[in-house]
PDB file of N, CA and C in Angstrom:
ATOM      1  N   UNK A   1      37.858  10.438 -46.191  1.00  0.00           N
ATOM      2  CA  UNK A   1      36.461  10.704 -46.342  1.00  0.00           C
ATOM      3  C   UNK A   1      36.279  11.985 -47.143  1.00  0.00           C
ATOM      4  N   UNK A   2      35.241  12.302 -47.736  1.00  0.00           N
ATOM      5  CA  UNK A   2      34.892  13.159 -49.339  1.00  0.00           C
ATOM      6  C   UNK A   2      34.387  14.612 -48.220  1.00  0.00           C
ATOM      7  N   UNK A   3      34.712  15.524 -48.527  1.00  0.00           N
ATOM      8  CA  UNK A   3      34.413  16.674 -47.941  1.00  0.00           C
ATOM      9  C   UNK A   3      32.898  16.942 -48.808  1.00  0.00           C
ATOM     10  N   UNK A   4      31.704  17.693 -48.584  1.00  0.00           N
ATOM     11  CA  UNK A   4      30.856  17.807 -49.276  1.00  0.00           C
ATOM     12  C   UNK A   4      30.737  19.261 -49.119  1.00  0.00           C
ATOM     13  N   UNK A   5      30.375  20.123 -50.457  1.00  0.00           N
ATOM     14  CA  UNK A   5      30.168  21.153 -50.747  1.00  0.00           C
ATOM     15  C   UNK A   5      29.468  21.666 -50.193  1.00  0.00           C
ATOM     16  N   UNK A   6      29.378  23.205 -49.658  1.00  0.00           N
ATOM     17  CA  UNK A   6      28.738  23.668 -48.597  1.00  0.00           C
ATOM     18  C   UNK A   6      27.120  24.540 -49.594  1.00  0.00           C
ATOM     19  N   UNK A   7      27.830  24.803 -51.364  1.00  0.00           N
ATOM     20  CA  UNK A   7      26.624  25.048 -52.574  1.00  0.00           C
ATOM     21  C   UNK A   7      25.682  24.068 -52.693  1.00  0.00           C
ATOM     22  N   UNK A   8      24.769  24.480 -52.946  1.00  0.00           N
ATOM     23  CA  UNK A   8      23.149  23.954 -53.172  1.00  0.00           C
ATOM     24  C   UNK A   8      23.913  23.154 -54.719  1.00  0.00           C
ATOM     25  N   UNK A   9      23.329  22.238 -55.306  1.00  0.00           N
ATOM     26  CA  UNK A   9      23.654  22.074 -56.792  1.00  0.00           C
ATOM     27  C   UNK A   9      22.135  22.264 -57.250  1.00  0.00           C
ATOM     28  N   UNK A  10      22.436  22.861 -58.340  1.00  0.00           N
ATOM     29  CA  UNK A  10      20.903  23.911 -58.862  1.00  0.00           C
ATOM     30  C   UNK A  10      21.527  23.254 -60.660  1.00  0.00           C
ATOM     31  N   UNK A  11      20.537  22.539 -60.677  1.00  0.00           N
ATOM     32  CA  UNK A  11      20.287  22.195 -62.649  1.00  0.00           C
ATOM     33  C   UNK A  11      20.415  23.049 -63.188  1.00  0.00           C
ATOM     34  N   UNK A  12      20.823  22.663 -64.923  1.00  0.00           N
ATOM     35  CA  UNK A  12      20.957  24.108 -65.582  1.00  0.00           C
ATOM     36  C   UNK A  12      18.934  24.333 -66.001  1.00  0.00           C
ATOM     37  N   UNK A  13      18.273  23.389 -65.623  1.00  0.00           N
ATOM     38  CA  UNK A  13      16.764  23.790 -66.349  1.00  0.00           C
ATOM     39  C   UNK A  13      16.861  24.565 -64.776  1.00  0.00           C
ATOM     40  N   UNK A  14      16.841  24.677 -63.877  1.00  0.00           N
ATOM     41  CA  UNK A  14      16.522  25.233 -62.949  1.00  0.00           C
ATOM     42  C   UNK A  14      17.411  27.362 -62.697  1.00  0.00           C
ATOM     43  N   UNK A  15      18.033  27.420 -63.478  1.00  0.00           N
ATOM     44  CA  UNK A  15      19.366  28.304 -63.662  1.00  0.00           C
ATOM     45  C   UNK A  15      18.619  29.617 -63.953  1.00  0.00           C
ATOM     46  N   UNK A  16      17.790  29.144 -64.880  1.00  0.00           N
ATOM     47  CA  UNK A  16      17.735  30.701 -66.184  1.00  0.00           C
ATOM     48  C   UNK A  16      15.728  30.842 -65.517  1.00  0.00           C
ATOM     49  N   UNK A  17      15.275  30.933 -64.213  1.00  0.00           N
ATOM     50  CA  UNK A  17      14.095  31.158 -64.167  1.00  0.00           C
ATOM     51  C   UNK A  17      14.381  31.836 -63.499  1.00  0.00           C
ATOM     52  N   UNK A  18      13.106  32.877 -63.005  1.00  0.00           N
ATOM     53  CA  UNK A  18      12.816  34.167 -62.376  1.00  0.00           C
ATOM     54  C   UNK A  18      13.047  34.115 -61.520  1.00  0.00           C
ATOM     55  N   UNK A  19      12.938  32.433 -60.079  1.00  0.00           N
ATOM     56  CA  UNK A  19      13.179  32.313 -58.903  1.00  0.00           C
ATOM     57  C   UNK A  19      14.416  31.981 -58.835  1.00  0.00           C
ATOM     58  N   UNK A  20      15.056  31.464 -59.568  1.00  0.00           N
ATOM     59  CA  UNK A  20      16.454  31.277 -59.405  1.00  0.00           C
ATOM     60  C   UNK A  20      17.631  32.564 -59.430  1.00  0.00           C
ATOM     61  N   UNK A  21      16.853  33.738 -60.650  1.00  0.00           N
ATOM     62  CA  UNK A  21      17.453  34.855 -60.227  1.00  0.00           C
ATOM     63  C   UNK A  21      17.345  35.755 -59.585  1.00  0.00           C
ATOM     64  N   UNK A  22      16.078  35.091 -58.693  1.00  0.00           N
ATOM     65  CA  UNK A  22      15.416  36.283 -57.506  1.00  0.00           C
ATOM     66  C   UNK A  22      15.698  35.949 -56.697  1.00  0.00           C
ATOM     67  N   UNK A  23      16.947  34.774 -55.784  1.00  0.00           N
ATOM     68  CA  UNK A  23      17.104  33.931 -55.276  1.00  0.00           C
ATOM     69  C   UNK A  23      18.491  34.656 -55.377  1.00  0.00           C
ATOM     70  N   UNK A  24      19.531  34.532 -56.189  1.00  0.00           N
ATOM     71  CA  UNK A  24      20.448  35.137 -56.135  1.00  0.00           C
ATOM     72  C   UNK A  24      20.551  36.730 -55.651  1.00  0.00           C
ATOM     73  N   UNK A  25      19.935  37.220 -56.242  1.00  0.00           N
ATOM     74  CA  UNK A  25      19.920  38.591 -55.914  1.00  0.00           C
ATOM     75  C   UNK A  25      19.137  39.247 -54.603  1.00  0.00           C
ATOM     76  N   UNK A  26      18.317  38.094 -53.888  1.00  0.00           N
ATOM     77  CA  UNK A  26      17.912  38.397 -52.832  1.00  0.00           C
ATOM     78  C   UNK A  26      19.129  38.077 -51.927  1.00  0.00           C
ATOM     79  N   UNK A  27      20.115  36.841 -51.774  1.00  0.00           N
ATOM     80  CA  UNK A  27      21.241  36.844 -51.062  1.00  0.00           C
ATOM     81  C   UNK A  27      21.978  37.966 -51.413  1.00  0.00           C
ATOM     82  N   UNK A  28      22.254  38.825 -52.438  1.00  0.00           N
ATOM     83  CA  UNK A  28      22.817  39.816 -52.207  1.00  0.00           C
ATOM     84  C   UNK A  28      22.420  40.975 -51.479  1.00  0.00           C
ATOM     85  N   UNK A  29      20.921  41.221 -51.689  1.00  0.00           N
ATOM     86  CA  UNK A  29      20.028  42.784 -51.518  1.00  0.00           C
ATOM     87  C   UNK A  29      18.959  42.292 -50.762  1.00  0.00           C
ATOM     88  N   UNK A  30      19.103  42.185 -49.613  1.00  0.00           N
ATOM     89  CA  UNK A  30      17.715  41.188 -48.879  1.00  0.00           C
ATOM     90  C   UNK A  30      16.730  42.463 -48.715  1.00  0.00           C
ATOM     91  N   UNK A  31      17.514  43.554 -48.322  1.00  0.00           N
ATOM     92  CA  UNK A  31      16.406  44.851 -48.008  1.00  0.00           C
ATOM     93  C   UNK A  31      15.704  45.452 -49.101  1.00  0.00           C
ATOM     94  N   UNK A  32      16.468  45.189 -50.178  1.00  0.00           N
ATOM     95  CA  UNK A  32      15.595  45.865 -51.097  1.00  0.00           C
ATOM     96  C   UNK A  32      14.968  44.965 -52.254  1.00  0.00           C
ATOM     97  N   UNK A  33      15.057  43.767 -51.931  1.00  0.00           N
ATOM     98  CA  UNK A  33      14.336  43.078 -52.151  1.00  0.00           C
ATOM     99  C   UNK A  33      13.245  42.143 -51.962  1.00  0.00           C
ATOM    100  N   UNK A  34      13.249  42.112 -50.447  1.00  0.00           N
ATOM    101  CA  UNK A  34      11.989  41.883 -49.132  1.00  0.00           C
ATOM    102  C   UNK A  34      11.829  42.979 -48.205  1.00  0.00           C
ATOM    103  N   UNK A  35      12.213  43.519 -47.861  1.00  0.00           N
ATOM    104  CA  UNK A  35      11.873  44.621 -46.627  1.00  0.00           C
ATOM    105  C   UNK A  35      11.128  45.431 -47.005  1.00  0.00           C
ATOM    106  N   UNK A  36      12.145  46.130 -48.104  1.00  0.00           N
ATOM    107  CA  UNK A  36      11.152  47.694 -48.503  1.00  0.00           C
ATOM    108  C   UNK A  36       9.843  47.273 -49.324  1.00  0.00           C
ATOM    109  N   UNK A  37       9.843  46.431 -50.151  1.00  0.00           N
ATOM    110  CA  UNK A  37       8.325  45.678 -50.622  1.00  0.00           C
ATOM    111  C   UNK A  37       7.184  45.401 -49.299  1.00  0.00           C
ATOM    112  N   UNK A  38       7.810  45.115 -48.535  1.00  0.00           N
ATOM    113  CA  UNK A  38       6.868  44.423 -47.019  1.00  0.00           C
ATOM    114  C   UNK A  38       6.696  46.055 -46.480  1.00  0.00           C
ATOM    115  N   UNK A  39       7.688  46.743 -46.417  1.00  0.00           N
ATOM    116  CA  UNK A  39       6.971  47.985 -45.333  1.00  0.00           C
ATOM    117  C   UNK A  39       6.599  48.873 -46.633  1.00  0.00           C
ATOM    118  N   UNK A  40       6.612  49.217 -47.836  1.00  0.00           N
ATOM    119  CA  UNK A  40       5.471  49.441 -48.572  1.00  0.00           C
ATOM    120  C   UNK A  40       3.982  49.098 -48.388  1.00  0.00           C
ATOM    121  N   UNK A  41       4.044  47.636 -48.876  1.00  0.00           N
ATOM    122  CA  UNK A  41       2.895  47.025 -48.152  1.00  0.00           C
ATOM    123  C   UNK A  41       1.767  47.653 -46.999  1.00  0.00           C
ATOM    124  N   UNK A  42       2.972  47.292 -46.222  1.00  0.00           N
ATOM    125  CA  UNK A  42       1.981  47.643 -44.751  1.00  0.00           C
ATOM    126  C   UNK A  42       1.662  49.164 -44.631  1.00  0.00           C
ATOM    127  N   UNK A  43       2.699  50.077 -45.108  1.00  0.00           N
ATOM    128  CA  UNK A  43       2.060  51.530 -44.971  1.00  0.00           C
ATOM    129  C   UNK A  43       1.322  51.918 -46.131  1.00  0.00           C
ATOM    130  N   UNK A  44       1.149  51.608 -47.182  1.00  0.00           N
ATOM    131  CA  UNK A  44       0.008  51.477 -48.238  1.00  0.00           C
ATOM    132  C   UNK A  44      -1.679  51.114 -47.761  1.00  0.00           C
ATOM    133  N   UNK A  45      -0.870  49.600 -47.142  1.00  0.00           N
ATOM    134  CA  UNK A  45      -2.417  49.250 -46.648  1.00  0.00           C
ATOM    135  C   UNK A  45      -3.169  50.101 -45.720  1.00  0.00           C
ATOM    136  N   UNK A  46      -1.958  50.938 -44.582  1.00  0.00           N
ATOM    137  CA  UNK A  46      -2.587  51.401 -43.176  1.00  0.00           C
ATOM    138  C   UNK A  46      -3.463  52.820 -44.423  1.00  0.00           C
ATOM    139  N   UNK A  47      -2.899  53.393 -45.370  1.00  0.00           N
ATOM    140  CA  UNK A  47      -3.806  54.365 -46.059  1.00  0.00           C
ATOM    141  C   UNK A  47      -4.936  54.289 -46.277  1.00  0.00           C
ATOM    142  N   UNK A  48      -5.016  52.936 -46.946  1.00  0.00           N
ATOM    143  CA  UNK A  48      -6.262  51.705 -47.893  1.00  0.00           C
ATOM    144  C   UNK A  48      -7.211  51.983 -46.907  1.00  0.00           C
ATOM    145  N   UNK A  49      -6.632  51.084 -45.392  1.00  0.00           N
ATOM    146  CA  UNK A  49      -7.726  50.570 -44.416  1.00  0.00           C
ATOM    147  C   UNK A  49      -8.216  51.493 -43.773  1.00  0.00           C
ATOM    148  N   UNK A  50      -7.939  53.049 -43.948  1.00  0.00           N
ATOM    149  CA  UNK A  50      -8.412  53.601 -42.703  1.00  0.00           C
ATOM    150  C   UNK A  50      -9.409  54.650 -43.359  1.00  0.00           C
ATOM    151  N   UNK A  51      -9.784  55.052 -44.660  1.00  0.00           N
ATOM    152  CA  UNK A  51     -11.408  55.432 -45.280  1.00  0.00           C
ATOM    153  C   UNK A  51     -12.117  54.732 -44.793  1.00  0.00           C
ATOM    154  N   UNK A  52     -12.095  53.137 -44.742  1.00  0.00           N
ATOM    155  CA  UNK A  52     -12.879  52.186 -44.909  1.00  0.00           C
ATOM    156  C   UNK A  52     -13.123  51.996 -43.351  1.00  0.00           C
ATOM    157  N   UNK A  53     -12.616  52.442 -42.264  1.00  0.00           N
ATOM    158  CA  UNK A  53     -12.614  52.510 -40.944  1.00  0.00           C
ATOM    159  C   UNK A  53     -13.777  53.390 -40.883  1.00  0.00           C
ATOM    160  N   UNK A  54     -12.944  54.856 -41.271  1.00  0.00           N
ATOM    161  CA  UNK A  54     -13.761  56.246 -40.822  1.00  0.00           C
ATOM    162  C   UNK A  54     -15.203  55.848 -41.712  1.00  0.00           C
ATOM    163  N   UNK A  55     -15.606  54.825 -42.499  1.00  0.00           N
ATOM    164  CA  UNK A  55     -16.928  54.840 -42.843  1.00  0.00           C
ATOM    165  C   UNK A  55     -17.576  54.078 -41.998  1.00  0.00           C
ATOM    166  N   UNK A  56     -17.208  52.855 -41.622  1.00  0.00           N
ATOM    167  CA  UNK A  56     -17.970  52.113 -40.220  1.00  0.00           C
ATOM    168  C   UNK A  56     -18.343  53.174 -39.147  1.00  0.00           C
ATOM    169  N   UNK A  57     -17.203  53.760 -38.498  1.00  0.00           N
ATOM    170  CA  UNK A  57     -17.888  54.688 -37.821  1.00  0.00           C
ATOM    171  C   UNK A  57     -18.869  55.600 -37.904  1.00  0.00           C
ATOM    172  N   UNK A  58     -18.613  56.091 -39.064  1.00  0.00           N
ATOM    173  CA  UNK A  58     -19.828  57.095 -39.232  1.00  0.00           C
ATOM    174  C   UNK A  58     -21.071  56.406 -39.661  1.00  0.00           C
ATOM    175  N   UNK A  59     -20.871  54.809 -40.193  1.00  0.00           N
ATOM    176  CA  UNK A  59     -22.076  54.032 -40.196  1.00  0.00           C
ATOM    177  C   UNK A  59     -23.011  54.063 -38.963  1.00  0.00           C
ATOM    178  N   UNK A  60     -22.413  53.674 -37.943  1.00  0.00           N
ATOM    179  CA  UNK A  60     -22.372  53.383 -36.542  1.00  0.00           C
ATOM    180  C   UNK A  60     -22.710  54.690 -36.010  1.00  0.00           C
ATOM    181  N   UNK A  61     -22.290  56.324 -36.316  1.00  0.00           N
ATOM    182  CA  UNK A  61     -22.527  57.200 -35.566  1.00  0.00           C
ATOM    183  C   UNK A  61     -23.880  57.395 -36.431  1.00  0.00           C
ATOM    184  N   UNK A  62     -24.512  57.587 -37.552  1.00  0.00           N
ATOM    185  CA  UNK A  62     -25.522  57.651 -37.621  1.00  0.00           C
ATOM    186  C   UNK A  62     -26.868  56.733 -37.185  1.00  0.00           C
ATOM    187  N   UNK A  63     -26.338  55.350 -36.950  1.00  0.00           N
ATOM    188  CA  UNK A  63     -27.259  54.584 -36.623  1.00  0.00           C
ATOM    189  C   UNK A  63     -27.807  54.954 -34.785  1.00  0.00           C
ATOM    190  N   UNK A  64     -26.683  55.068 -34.258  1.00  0.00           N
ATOM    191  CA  UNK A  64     -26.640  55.545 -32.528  1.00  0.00           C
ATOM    192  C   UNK A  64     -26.390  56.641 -32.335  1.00  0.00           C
ATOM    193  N   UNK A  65     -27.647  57.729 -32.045  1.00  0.00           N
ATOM    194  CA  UNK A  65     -27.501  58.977 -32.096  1.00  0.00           C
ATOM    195  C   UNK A  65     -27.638  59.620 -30.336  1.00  0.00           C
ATOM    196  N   UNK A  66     -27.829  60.497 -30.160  1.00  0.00           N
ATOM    197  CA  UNK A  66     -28.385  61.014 -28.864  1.00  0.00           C
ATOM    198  C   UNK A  66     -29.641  61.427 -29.006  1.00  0.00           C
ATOM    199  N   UNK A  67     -30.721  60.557 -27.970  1.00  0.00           N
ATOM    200  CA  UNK A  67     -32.052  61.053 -27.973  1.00  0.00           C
ATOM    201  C   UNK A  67     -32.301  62.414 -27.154  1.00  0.00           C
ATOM    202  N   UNK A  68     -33.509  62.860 -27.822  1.00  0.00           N
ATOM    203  CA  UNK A  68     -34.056  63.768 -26.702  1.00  0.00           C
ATOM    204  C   UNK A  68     -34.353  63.536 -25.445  1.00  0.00           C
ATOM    205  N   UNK A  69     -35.208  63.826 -24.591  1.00  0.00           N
ATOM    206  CA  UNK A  69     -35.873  63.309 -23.215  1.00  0.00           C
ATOM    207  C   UNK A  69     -37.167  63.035 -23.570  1.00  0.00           C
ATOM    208  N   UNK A  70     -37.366  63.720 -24.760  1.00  0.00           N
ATOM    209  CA  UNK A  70     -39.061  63.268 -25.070  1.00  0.00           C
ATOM    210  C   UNK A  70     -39.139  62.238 -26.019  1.00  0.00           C
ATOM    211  N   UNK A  71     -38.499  62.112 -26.908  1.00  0.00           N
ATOM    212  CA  UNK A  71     -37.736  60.415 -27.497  1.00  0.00           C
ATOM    213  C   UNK A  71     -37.763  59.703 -26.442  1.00  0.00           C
ATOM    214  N   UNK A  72     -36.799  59.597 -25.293  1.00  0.00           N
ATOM    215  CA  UNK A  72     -36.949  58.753 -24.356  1.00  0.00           C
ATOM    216  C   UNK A  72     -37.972  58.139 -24.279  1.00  0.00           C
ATOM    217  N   UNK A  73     -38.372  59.281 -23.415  1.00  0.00           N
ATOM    218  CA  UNK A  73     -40.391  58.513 -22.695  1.00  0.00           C
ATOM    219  C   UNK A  73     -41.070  57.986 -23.655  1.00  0.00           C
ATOM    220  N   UNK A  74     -40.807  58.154 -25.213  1.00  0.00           N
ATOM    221  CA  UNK A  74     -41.667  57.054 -26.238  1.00  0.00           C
ATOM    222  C   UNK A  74     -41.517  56.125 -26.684  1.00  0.00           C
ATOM    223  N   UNK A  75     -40.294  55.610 -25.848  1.00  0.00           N
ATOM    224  CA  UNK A  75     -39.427  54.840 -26.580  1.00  0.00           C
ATOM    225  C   UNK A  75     -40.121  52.743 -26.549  1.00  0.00           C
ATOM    226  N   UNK A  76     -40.688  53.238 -25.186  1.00  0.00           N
ATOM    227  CA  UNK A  76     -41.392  51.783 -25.034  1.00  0.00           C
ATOM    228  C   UNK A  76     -42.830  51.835 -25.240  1.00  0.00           C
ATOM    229  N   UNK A  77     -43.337  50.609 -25.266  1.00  0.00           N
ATOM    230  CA  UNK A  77     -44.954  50.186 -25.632  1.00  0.00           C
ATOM    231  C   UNK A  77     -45.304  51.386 -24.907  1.00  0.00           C
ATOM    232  N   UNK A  78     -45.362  51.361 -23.432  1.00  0.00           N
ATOM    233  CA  UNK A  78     -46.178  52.259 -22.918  1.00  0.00           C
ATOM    234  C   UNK A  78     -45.662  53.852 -22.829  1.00  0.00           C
ATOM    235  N   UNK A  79     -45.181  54.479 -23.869  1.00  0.00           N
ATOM    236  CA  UNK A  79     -44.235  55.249 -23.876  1.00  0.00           C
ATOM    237  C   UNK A  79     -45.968  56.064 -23.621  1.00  0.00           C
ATOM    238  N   UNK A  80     -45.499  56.933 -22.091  1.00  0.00           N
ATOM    239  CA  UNK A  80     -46.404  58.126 -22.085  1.00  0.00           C
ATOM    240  C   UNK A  80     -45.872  59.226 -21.167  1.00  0.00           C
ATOM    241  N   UNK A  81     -46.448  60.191 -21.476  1.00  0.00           N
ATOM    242  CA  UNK A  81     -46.135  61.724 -20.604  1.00  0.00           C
ATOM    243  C   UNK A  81     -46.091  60.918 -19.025  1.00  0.00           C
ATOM    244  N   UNK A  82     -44.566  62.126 -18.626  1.00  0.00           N
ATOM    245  CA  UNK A  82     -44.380  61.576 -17.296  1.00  0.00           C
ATOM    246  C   UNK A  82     -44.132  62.431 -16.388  1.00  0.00           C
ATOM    247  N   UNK A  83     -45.031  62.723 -15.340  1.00  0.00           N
ATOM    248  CA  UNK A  83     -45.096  63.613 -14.572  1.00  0.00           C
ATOM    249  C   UNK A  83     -45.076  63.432 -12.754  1.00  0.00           C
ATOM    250  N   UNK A  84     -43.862  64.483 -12.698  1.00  0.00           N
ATOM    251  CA  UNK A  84     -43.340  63.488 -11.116  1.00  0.00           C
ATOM    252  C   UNK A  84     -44.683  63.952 -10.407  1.00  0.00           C
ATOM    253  N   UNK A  85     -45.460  64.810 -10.495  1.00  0.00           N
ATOM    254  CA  UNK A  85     -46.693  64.900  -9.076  1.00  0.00           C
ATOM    255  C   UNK A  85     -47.563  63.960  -9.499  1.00  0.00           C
ATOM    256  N   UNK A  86     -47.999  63.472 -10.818  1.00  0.00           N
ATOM    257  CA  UNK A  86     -48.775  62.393 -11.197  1.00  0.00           C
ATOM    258  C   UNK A  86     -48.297  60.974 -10.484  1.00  0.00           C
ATOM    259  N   UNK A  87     -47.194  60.800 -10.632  1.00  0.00           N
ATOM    260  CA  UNK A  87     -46.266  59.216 -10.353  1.00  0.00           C
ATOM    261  C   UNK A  87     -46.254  59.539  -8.417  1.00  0.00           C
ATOM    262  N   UNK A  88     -45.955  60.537  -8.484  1.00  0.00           N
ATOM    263  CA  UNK A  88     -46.024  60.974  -6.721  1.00  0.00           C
ATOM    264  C   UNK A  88     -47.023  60.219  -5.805  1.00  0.00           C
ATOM    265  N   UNK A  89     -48.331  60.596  -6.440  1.00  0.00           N
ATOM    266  CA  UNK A  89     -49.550  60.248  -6.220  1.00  0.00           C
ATOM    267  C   UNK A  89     -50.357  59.357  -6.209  1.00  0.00           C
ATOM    268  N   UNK A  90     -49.639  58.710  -7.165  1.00  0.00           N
ATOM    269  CA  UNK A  90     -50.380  57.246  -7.585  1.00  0.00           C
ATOM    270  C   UNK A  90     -49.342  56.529  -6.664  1.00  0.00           C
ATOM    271  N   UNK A  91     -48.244  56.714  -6.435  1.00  0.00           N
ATOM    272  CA  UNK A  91     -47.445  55.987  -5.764  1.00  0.00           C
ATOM    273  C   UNK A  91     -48.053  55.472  -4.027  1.00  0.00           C
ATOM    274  N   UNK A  92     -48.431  56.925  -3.997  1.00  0.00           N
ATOM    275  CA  UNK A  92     -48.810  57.011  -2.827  1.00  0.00           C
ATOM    276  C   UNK A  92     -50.390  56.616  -2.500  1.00  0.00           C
ATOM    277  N   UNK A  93     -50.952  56.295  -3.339  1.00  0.00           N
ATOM    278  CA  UNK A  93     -52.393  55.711  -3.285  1.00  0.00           C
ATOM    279  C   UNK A  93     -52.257  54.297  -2.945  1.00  0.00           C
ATOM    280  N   UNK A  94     -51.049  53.551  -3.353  1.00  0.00           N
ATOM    281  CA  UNK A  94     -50.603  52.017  -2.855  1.00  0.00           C
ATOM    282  C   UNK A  94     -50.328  51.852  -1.802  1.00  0.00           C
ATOM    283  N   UNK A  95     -50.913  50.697  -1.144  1.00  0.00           N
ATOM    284  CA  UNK A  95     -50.569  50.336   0.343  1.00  0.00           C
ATOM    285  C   UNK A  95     -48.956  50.043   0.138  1.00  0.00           C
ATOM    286  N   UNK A  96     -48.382  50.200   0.252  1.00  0.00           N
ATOM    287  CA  UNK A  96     -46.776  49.957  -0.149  1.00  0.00           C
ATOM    288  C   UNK A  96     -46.476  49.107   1.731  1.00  0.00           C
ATOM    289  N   UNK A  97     -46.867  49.169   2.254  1.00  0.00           N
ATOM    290  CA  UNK A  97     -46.664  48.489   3.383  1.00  0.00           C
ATOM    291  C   UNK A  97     -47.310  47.248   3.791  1.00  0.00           C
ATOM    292  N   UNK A  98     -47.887  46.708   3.259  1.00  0.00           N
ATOM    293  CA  UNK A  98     -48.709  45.232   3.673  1.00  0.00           C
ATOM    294  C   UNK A  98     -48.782  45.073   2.229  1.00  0.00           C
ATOM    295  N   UNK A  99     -47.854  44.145   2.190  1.00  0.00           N
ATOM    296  CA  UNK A  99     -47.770  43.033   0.929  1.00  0.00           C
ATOM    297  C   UNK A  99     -46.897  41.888   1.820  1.00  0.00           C
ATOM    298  N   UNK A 100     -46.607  40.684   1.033  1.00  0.00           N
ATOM    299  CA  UNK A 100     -47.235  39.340   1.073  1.00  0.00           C
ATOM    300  C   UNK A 100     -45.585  38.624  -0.019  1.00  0.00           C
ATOM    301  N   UNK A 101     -44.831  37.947   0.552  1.00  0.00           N
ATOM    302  CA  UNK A 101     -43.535  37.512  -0.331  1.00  0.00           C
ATOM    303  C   UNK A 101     -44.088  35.735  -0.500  1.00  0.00           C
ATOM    304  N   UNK A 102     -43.798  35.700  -2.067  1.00  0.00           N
ATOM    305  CA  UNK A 102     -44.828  34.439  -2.461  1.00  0.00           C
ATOM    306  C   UNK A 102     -43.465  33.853  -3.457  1.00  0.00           C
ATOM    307  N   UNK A 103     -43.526  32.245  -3.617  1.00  0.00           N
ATOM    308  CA  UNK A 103     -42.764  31.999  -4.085  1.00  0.00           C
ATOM    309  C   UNK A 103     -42.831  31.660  -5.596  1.00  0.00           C
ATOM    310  N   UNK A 104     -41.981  32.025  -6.279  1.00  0.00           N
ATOM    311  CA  UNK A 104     -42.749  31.959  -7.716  1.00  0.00           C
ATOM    312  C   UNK A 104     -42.362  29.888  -7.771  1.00  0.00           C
ATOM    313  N   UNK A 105     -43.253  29.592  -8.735  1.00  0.00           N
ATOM    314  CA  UNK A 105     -43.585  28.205  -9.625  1.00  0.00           C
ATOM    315  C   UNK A 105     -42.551  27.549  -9.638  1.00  0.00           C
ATOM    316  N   UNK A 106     -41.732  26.406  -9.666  1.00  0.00           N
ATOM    317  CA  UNK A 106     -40.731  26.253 -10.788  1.00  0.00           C
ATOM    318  C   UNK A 106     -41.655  25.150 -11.213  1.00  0.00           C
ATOM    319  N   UNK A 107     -40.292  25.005 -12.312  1.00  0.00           N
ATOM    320  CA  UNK A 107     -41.049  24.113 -13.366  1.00  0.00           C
ATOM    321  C   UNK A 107     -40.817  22.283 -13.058  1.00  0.00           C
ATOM    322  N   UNK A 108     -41.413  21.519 -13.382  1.00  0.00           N
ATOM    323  CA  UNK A 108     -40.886  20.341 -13.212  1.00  0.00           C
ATOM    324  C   UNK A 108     -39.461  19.643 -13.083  1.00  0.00           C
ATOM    325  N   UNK A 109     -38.574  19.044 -12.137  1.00  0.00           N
ATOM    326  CA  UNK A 109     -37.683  18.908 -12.243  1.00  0.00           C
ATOM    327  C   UNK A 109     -36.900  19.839 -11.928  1.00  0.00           C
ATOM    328  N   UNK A 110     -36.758  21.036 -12.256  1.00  0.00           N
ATOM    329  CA  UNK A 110     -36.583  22.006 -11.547  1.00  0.00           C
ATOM    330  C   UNK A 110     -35.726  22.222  -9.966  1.00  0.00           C
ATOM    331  N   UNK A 111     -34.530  22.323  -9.844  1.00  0.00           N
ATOM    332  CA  UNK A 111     -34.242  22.155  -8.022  1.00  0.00           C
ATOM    333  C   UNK A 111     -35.153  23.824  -8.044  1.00  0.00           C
ATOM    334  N   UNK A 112     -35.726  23.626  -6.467  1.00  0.00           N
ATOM    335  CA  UNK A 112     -36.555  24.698  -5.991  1.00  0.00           C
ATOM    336  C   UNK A 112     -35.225  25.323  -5.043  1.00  0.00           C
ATOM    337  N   UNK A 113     -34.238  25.326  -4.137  1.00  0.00           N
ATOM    338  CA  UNK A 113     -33.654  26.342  -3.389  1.00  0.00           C
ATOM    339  C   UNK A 113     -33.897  25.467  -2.284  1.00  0.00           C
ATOM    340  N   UNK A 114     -34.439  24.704  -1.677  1.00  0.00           N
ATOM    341  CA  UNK A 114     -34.754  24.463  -0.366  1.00  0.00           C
ATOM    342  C   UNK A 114     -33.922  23.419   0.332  1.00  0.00           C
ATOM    343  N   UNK A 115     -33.494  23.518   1.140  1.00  0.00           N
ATOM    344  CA  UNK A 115     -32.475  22.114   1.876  1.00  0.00           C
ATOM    345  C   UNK A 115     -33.042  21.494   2.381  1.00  0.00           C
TER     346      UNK A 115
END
């Protein structure tokens, strides 16, 4: 029985191109012909990507700032002066003790909670 060659057979049109001699010379020099290209790469890019970082953030830190306390209180529709003996008072003008637990609506179809 015919022993078979353990070589690739490579055409001569296939011989004299760029991959065929980048192919050879990568079985000789694998590191310096894939590795150090790849960790170039990646520590090039980590340079590239990280302006383009520190600008999102500072996108982001100017958009979300720290308010005042008086920003606060304006911040909604009813944004008005807020004063604890005012809120004290009015609080205390409400019967806060006799109220009434009511069930809200549902809607059609709707399960209501009840067994």
């Amino acid at each position: 029985m015919a022993v078979f060659q353990s070589k690739k057979f490579r055409g001569a049109a296939e011989s004299g191109t760029f991959a065929a001699r980048y192919r050879a010379l990568m079985a000789k020099r694998p590191f310096w012909l894939f590795g150090l290209p790849f960790m170039t790469v990646i520590v090039a890019g980590s340079f590239v990507l990280t302006p383009a970082t520190a600008v999102r953030y500072e996108k982001h830190d100017r958009r979300v700032r720290q308010m005042t306390r008086e920003e606060e209180l304006g911040v909604g529709k009813s944004g008005r002066r807020v004063n604890i003996k005012d809120e004290y008072y009015r609080l205390a003008a409400k019967d806060i003790d006799n109220w009434e637990q009511k069930r809200v609506k549902r809607l059609p179809g709707e399960h209501d909670g009840v067994l």
